[in-house]
Protein backbone atom coordinates (compact mmCIF):
# COMPACT_ATOMS: atom_id res chain seq x y z
CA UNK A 1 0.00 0.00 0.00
CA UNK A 2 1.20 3.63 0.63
CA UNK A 3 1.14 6.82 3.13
CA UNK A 4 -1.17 9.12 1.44
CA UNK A 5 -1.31 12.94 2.50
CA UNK A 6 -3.75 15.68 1.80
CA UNK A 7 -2.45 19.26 0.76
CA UNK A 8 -3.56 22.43 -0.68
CA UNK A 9 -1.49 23.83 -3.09
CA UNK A 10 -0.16 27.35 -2.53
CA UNK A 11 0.28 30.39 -4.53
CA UNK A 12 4.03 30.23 -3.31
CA UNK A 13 4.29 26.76 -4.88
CA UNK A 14 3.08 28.40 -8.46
CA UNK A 15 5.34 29.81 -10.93
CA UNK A 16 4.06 33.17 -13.32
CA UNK A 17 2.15 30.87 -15.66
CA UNK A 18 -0.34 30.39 -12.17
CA UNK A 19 0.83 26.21 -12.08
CA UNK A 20 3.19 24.85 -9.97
CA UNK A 21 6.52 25.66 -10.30
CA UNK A 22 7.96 22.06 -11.50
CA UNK A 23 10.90 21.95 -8.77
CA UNK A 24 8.26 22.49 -5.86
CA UNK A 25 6.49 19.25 -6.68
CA UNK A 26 9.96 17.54 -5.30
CA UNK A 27 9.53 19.36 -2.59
CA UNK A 28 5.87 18.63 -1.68
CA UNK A 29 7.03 15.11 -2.00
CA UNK A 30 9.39 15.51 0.16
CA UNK A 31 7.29 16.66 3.32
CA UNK A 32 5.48 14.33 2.53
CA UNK A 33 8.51 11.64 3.12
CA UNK A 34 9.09 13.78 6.08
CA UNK A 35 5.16 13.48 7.45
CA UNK A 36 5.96 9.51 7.00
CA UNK A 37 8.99 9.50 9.03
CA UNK A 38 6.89 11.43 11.69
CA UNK A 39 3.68 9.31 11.50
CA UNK A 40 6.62 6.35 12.26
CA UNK A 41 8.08 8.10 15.56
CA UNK A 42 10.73 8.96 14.10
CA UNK A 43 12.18 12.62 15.27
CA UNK A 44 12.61 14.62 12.42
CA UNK A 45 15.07 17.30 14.60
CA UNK A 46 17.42 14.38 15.33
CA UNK A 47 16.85 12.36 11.79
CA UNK A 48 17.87 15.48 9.55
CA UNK A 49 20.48 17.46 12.68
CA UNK A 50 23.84 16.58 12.19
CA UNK A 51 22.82 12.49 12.02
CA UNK A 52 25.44 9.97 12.30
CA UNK A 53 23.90 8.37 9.08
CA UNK A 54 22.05 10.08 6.40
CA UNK A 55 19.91 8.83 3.27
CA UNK A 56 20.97 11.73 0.84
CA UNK A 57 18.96 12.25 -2.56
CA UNK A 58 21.31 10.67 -5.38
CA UNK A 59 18.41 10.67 -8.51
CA UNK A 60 15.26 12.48 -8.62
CA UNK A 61 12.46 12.52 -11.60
CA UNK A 62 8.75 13.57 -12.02
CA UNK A 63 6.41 13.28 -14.68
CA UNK A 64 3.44 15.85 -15.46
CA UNK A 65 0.32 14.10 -16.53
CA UNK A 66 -2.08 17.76 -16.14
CA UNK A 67 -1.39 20.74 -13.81
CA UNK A 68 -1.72 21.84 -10.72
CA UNK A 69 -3.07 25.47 -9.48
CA UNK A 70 -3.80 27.53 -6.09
CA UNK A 71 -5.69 25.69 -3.78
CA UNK A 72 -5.79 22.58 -5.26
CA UNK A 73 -6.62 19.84 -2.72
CA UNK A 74 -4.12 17.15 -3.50
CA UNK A 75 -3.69 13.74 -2.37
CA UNK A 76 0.42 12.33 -2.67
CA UNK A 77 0.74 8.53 -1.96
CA UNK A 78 4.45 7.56 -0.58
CA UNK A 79 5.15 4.33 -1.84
CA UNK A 80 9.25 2.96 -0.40
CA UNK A 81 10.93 0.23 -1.65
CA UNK A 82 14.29 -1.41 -0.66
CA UNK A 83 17.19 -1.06 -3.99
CA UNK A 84 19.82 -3.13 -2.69
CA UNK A 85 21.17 -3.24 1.19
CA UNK A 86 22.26 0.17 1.21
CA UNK A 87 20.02 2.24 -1.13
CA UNK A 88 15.81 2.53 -1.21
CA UNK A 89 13.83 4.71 -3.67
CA UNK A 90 10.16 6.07 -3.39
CA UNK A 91 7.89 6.61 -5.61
CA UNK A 92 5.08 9.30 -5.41
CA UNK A 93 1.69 9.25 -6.98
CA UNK A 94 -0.07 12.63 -6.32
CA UNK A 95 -3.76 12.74 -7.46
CA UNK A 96 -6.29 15.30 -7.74
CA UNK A 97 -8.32 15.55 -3.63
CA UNK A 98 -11.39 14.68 -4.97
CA UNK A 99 -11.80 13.26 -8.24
CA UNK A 100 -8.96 11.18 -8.10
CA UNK A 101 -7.22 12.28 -11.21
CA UNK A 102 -3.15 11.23 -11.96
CA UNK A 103 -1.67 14.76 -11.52
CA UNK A 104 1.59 13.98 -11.37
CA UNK A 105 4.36 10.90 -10.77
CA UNK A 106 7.82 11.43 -9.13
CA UNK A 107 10.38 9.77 -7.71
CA UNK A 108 13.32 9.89 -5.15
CA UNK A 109 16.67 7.30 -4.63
CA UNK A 110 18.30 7.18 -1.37
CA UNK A 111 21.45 6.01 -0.34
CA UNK A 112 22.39 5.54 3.44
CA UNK A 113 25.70 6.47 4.06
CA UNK A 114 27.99 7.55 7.48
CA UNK A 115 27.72 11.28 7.40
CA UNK A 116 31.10 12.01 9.17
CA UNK A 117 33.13 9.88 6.70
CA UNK A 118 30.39 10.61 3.69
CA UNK A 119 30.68 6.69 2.88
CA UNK A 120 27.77 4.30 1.96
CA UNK A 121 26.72 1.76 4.42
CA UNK A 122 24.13 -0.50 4.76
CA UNK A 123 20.20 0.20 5.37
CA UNK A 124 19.56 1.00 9.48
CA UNK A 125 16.97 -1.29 10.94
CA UNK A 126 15.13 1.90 11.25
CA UNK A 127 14.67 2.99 7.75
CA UNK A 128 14.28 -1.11 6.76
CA UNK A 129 11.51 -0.88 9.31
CA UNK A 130 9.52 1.82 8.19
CA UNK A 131 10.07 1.04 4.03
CA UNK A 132 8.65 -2.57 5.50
CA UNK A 133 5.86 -0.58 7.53
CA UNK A 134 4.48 1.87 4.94
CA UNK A 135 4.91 -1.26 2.21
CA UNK A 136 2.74 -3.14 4.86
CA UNK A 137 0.01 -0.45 4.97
């Protein structure tokens, strides 16, 4: 299954043409990775403050199927899954609030590494366990 989250667009997420700005969609996506890691009990202060280990970005993508304007109710769906032992990816399927409408597809790559020596290492039983939670939802 997935997380899902509901959010209104913004006119700060818009660009002159009154849609939203194509960069910002990676960025709704990505509180909506951050809601998920909340929602798990994970501590976003201590996950993203100087961590011992950290899952930067290495590849990121979306696809436009129709756009999105100011105060738009949309619906993104978080959906994890586990590369290899020390990388994940997520794919997010954001849909129109109420008609359920494909609005747009992206998608994020992680890779854990140790953030003092900026090395990869493998997955921490606490990212493994909430890919395996929100995949179990």
């Amino acid at each position: 299954m997935a997380f899902s989250f509901t959010r209104t667009i913004r006119f700060s997420d818009t660009d002159a043409a009154g849609v939203v700005y194509f960069a910002n969609v990676l960025s709704i996506c990505h509180e909506v990775y951050e809601e998920s890691l909340t929602s798990f009990g994970i501590d976003l202060k201590s996950f993203f403050s100087y961590p011992e280990v950290a899952y930067p970005i290495v590849h990121a993508s979306v696809d436009f199927k129709r756009p999105m304007y100011c105060g738009d109710r949309i619906v993104i769906s978080l959906h994890p899954q586990i590369i290899d032992d020390a990388s994940f990816e997520i794919t997010y399927a954001i849909e129109s609030g109420s008609e359920k409408i494909a609005l747009a597809k992206a998608l994020t790559r992680h890779v854990c590494i140790n953030a003092t020596a900026r090395k990869k290492q493998p997955l921490t039983s606490t990212m493994i366990d909430w890919i395996n939670s929100v995949a179990a939802n």
